[in-house]
Protein backbone atom coordinates (compact mmCIF):
# COMPACT_ATOMS: atom_id res chain seq x y z
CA UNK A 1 -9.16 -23.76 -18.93
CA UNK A 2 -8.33 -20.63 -19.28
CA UNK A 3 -6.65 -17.81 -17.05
CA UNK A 4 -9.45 -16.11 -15.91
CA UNK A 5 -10.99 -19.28 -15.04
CA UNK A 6 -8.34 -20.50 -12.32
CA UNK A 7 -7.58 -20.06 -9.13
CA UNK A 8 -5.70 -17.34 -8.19
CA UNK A 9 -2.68 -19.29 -6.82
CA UNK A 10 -2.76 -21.02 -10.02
CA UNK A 11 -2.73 -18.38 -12.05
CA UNK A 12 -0.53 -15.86 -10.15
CA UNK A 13 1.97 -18.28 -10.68
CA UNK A 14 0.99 -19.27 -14.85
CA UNK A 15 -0.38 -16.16 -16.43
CA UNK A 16 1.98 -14.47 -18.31
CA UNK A 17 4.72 -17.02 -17.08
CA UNK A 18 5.74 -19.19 -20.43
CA UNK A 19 8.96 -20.27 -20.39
CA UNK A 20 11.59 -18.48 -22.07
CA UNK A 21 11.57 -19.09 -26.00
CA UNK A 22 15.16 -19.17 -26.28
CA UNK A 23 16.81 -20.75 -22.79
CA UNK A 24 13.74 -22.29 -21.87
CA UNK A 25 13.78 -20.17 -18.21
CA UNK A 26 10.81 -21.09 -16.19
CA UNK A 27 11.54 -17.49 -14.48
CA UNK A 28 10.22 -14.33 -16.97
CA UNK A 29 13.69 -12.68 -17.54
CA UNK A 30 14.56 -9.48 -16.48
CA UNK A 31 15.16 -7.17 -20.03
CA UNK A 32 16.92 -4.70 -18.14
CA UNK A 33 17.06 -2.41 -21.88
CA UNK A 34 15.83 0.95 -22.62
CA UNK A 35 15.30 0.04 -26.47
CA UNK A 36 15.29 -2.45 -29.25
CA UNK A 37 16.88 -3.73 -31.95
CA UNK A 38 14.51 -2.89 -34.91
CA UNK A 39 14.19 -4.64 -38.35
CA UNK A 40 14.72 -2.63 -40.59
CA UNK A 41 13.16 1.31 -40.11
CA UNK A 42 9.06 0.44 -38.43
CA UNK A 43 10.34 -3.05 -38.25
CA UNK A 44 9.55 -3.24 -34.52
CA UNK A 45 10.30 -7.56 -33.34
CA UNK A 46 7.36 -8.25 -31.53
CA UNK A 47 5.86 -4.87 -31.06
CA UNK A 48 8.57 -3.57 -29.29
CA UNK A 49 10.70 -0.77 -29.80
CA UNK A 50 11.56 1.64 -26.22
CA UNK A 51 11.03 0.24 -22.68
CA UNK A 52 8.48 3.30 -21.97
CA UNK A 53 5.97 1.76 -24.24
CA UNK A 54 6.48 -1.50 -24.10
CA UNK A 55 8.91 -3.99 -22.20
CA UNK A 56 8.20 -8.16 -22.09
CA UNK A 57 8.93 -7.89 -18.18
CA UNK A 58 6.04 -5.36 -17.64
CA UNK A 59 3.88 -7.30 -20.13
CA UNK A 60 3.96 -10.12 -18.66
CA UNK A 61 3.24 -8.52 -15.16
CA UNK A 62 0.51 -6.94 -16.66
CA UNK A 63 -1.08 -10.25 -17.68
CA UNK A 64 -0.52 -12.09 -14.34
CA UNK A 65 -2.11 -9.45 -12.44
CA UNK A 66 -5.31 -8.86 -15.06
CA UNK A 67 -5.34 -13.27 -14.72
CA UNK A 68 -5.51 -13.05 -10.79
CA UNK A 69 -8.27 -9.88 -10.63
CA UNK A 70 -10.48 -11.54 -13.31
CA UNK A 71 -9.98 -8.32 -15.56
CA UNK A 72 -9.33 -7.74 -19.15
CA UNK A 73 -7.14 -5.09 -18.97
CA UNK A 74 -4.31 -4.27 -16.28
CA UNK A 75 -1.70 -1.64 -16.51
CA UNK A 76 1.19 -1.22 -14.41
CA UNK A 77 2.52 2.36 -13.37
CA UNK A 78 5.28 3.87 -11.46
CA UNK A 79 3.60 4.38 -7.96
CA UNK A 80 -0.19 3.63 -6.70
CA UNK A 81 -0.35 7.40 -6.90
CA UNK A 82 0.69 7.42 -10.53
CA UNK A 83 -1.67 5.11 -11.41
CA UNK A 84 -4.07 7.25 -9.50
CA UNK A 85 -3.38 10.36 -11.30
CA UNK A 86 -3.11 8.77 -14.75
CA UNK A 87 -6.74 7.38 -14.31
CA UNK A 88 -8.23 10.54 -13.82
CA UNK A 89 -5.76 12.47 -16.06
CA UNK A 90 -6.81 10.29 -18.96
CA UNK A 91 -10.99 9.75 -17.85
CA UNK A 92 -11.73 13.47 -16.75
CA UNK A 93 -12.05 16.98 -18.07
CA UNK A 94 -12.66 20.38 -16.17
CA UNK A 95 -16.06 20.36 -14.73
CA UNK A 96 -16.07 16.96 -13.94
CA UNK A 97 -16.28 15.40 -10.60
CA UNK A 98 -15.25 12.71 -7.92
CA UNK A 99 -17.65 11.36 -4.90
CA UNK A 100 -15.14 10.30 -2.33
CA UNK A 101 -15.09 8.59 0.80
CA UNK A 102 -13.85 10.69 3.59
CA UNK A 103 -11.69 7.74 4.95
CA UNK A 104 -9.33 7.13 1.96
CA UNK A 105 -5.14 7.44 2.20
CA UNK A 106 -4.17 11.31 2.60
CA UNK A 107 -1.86 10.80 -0.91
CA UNK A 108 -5.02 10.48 -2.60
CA UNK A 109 -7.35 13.21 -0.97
CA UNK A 110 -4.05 15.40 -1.13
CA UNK A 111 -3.73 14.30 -5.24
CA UNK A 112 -7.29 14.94 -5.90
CA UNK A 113 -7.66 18.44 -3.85
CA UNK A 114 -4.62 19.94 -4.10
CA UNK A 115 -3.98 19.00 -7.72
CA UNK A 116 -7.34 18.13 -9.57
CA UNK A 117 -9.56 20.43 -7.81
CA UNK A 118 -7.79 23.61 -9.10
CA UNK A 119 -7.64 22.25 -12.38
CA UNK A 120 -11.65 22.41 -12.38
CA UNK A 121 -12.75 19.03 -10.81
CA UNK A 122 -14.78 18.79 -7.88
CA UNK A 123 -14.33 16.27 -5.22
CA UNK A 124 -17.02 15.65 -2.75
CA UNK A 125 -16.64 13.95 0.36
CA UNK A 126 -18.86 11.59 2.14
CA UNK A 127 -19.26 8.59 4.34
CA UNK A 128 -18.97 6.16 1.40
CA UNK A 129 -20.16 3.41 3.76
CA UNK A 130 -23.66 5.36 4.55
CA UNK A 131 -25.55 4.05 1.92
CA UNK A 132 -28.09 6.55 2.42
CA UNK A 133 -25.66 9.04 2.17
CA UNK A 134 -24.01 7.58 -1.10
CA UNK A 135 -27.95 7.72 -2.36
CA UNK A 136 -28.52 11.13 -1.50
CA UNK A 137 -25.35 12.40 -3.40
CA UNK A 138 -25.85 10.60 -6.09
CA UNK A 139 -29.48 11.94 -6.71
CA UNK A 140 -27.87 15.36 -5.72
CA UNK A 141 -24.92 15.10 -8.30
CA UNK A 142 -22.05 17.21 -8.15
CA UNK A 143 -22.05 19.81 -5.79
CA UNK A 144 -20.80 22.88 -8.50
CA UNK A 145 -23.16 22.20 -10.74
CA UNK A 146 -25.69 19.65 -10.07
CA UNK A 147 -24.52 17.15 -13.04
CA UNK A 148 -24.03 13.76 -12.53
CA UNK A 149 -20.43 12.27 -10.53
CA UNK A 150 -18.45 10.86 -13.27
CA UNK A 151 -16.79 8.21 -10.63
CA UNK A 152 -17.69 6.79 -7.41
CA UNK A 153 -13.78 6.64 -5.68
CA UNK A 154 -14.05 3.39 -2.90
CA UNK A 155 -11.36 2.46 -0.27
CA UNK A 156 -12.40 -0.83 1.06
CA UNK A 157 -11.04 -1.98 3.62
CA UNK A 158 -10.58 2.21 3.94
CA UNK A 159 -7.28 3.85 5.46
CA UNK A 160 -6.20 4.10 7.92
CA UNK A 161 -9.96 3.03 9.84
CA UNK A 162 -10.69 0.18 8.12
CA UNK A 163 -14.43 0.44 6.93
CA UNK A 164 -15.62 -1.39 4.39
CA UNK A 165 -18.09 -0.23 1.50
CA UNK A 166 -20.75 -2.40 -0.07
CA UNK A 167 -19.42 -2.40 -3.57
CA UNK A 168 -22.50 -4.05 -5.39
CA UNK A 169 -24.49 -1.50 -3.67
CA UNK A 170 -22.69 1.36 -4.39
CA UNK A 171 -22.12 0.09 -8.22
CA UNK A 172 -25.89 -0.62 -9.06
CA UNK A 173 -26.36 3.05 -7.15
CA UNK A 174 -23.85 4.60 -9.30
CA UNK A 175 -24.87 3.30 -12.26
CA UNK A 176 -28.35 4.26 -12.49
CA UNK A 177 -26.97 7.66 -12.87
CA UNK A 178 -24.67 7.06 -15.24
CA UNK A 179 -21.48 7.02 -12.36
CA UNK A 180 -18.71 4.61 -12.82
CA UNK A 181 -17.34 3.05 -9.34
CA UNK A 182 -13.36 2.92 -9.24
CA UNK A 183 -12.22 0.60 -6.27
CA UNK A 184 -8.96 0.98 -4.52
CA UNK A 185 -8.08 -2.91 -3.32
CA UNK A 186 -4.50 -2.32 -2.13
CA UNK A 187 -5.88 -3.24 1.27
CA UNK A 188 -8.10 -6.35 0.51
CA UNK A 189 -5.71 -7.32 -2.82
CA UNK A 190 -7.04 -9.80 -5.29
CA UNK A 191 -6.31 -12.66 -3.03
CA UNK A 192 -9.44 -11.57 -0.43
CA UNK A 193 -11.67 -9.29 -2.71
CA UNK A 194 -12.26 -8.81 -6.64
CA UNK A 195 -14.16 -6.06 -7.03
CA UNK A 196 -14.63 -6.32 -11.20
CA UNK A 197 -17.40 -9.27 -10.07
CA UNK A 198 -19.08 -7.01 -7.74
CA UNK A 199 -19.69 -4.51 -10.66
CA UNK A 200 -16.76 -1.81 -10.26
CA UNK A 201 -15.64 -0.49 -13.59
CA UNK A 202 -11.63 -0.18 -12.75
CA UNK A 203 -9.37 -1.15 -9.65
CA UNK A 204 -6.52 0.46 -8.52
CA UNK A 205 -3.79 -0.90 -6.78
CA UNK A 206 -0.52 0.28 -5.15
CA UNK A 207 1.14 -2.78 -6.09
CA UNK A 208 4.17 -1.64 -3.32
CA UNK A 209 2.24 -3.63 -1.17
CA UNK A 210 0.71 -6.65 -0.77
CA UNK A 211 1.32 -7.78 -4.57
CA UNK A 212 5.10 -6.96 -4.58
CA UNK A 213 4.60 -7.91 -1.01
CA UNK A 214 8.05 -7.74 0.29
CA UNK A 215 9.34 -3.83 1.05
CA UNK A 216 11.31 -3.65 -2.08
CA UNK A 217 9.73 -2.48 -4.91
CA UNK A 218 7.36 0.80 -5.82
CA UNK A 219 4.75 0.42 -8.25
CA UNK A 220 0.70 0.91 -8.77
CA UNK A 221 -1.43 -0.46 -11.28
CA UNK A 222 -5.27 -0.29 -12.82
CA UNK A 223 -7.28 -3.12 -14.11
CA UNK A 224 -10.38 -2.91 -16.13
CA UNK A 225 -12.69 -4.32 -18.00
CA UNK A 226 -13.49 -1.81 -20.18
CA UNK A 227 -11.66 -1.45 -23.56
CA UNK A 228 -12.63 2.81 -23.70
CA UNK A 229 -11.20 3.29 -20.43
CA UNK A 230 -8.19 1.14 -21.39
CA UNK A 231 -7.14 2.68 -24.38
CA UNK A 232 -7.40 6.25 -22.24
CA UNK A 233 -5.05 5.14 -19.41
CA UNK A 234 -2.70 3.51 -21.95
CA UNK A 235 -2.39 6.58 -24.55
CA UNK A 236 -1.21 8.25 -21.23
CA UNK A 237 0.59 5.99 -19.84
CA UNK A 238 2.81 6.47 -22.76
CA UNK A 239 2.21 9.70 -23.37
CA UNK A 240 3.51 10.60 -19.57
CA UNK A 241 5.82 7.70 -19.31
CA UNK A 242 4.80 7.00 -15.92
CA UNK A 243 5.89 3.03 -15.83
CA UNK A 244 7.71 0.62 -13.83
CA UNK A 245 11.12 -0.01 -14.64
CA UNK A 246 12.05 -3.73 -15.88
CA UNK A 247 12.90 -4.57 -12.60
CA UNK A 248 9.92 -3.30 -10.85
CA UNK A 249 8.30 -5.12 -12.93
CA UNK A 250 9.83 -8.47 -12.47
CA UNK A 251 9.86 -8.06 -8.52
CA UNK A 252 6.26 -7.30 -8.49
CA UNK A 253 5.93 -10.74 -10.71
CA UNK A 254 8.11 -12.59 -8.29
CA UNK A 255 5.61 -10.85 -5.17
CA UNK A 256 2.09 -11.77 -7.05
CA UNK A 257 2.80 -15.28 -7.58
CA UNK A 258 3.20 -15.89 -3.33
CA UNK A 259 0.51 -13.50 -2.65
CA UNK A 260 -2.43 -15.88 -1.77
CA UNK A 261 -0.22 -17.72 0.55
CA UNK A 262 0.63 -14.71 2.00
CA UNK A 263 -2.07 -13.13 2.40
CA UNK A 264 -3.62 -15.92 4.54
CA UNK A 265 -0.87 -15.59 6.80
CA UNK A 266 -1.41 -11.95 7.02
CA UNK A 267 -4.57 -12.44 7.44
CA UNK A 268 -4.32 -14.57 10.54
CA UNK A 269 -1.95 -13.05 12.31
CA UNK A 270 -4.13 -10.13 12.26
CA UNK A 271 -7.21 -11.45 13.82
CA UNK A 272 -4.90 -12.89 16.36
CA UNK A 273 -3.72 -9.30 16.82
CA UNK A 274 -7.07 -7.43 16.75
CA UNK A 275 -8.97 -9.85 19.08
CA UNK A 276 -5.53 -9.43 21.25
CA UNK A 277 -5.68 -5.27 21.27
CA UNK A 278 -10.05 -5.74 22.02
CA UNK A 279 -9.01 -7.39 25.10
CA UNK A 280 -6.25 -4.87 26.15
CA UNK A 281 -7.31 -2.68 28.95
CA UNK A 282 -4.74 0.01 27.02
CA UNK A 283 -7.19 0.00 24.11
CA UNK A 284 -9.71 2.37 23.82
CA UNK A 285 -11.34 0.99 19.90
CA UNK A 286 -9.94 -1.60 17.86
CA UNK A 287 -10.64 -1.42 13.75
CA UNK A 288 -10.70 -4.56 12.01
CA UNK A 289 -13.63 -6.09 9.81
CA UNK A 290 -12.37 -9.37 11.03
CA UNK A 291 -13.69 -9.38 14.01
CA UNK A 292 -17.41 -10.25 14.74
CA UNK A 293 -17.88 -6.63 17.10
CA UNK A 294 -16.82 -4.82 14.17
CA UNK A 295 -19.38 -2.10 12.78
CA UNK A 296 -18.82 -3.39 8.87
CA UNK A 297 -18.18 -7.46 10.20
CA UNK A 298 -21.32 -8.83 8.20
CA UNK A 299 -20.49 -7.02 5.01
CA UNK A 300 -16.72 -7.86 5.34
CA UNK A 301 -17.83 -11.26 5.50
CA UNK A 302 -20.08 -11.56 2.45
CA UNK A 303 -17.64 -9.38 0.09
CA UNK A 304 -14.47 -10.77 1.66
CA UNK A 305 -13.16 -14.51 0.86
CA UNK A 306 -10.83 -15.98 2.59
CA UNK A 307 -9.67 -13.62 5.09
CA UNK A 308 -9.93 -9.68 6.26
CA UNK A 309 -6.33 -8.47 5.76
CA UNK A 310 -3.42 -7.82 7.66
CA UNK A 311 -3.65 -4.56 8.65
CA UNK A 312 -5.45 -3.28 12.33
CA UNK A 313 -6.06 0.27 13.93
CA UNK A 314 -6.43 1.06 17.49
CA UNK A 315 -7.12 3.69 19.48
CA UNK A 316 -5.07 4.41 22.67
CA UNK A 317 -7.01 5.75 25.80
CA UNK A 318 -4.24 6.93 27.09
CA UNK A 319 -4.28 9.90 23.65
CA UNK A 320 -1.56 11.04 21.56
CA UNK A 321 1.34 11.18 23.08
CA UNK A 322 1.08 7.07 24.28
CA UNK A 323 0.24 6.45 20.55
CA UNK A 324 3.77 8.27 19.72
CA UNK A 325 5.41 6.38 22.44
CA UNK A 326 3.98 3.09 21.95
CA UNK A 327 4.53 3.25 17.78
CA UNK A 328 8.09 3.99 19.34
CA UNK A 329 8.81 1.16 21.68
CA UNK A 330 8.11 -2.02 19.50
CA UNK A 331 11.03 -4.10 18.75
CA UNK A 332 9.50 -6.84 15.79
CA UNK A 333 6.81 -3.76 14.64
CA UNK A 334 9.02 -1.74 12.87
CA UNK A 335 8.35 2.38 12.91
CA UNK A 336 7.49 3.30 8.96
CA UNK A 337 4.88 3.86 6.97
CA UNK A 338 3.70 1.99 4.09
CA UNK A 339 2.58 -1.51 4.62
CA UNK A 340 1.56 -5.20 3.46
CA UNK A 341 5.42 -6.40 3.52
CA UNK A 342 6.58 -9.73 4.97
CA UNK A 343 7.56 -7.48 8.24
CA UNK A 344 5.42 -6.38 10.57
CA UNK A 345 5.30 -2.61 10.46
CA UNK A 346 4.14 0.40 12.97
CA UNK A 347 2.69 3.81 12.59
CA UNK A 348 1.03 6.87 13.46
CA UNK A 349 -1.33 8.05 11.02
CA UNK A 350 -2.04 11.65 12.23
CA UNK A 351 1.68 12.45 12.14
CA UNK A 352 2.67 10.41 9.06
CA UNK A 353 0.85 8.85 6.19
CA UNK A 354 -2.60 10.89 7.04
CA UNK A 355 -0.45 14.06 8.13
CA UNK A 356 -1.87 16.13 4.54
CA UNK A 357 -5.60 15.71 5.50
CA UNK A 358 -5.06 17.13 8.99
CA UNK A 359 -7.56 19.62 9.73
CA UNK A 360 -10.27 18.64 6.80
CA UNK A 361 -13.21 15.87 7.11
CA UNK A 362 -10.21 13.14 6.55
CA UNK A 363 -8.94 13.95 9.45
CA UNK A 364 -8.21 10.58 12.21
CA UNK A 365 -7.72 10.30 15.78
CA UNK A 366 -4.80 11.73 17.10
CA UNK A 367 -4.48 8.53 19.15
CA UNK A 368 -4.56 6.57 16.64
CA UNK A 369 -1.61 3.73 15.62
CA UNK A 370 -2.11 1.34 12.20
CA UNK A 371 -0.23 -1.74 12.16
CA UNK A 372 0.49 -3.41 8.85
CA UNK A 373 0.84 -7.30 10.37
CA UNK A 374 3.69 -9.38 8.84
CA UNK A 375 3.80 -13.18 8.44
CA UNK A 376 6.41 -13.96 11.26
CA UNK A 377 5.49 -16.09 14.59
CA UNK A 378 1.97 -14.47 15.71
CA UNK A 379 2.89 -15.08 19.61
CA UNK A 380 6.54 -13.18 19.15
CA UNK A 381 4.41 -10.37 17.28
CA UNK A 382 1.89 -10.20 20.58
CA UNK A 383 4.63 -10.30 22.76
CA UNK A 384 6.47 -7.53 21.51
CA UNK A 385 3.07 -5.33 22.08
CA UNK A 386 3.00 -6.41 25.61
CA UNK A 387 6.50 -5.04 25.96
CA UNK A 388 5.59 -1.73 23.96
CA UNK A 389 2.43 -1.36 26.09
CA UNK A 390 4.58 -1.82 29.56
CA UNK A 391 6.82 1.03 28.35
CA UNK A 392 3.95 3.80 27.63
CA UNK A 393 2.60 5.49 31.07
């Protein structure tokens, strides 16, 4: 059997993951080292000869995530946004352009507008759920000059709202005119959703959260199937040097092989939580594909295995201000961004993660609040709302 072929708890936890040559360490080791020892002058032992291009830590990273996503390729970056940027460094050229959904994270719509789009590509926004929509622009093409999108960009679940995209759809759309569909899963991560078998070309990932999983570690990656793109994203990967550090590397290892356990845990404290805030008389919407009133529900359910996430936005009635005081008042919901950690974490989106797209079409509700739901006791998590929501007037 190989990799590709088992489960991902299995091979979270085996890709990758041989046992130390020499000691015979069950655990990949950390090779905290900058360089190698060469052979003689080219002699390079095993390929490798400086950490930037090449280190056995990220490699075998690299492998255990590509096993788990059902990809042939995976590379490992710095950041989610460095992975981000090095796609689309590496894959586009002035005059090309981006179709993007117009509920994506601001880092992204700030990376691709305030950085790609004066360097000569276009990026078009849309409702990437509106299939109609996603038709219409893709018969359209790019809006400078009428030629075909060269990617398809795809949040789903989308942030900070939460609405999911048909990906087979939107690939067999894309494709007919020659588009390539890049998915961002951070949300979903490999243990709900693998978007490869739905017919996306390449996956990003901000592997700071769910895969490292625990609020200690910064890192992104891309997986593939495609050996053209792959070669592009690598030559710049080392070309930029835009990689994880050894141990980056090893505590994203260390994160992946828990993820599917945690992820069902997340997963279920978060329905808990969402159908909790839909009965709330403090609540003016609740966003969550989990539950069965939600807009995207039936296509959450087919593309979705296993779960719907742990992460839930609501809408105060009470407007801004009680969505700055309530973020502010939870004790177990911890105020900062970012998200998918063991700890339950709190935020504002309008004022903090989604403050760069304020005043453009990706802008959210000012009363909105996202909460990134940990794995601790569900009823202490509820509990602590009901104290938050006593505080806020």
């Amino acid at each position: 059997m190989t990799d590709s072929q088992r489960a991902i708890a299995t091979a979270a936890i085996h890709a990758g993951q041989e046992p130390d040559p020499t000691t015979g360490a069950v655990v990949v080791p950390l090779f905290q080292t900058s360089t190698f020892k060469q052979d003689g002058v080219g002699g390079r032992r095993n390929g490798y000869e400086y950490s930037r291009s090449g280190n056995p830590t990220r490699d075998a990273f690299d492998t255990q995530l590509a096993a788990v996503e059902g990809g042939k390729h995976a590379l490992s970056f710095s950041s989610g946004l460095a992975a981000i940027d090095v796609l689309l460094r590496s894959t586009l050229t002035p005059g090309d352009s981006v179709l993007l959904g117009n509920d994506v994270y601001g880092g992204t719509y700030r990376l691709m507008h305030q950085v790609f789009a004066p360097w000569g590509i276009t990026v078009d926004v849309i409702d990437i759920t509106d299939q109609a929509a996603v038709t219409e622009a893709l018969d359209r093409g790019n809006s400078s000059n009428g030629k075909p999108y060269t990617y398809i960009w795809v949040e789903t679940p989308s942030n900070p709202l939460l609405r999911i995209t048909d990906i087979a759809f939107t690939a067999a759309a894309a494709h007919a005119h020659g588009t390539k569909v890049v998915v961002d899963n951070t949300f979903a991560s490999p243990a709900l959703q693998h978007p490869l078998d739905e017919g996306a070309d390449l996956v990003a990932y901000s592997t700071t959260k769910y895969i490292g999983g625990h609020s200690d570690t910064v890192g992104g990656a891309v997986v593939t199937n495609d050996d053209e793109a792959y070669e592009q994203l690598a030559f710049l990967q080392n070309a930029a040097g835009a990689v994880p550090g050894p141990f980056d590397s090893w505590l994203a290892i260390r994160g992946l092989k828990t993820l599917d356990v945690r992820v069902q845990r997340h997963s279920a404290n978060a329905l808990a939580v969402a159908r909790y805030l839909e009965e709330n008389p403090n609540i003016e919407r609740v966003y969550y594909p989990g539950l069965e009133s939600d807009e995207d529900h039936d296509i959450a359910a087919r593309q979705m295995h296993g779960g719907f996430g742990g992460v839930v936005s609501a809408q105060l009635k009470a407007g801004e201000q009680a969505a700055k005081d309530f973020v502010g008042a939870t004790q177990l919901f911890t105020l900062a961004e970012s998200l998918g950690g063991v700890e339950s974490l709190i935020e504002h989106p309008a004022a903090m993660t989604h403050s760069s797209v304020a005043g453009t079409a990706l802008a959210v509700p000012s009363n909105l609040v996202r909460l990134s739901v940990g794995i601790e006791n569900v009823d202490d998590l509820i509990a602590d709302l009901d104290q938050a929501f006593a505080k806020v007037k």
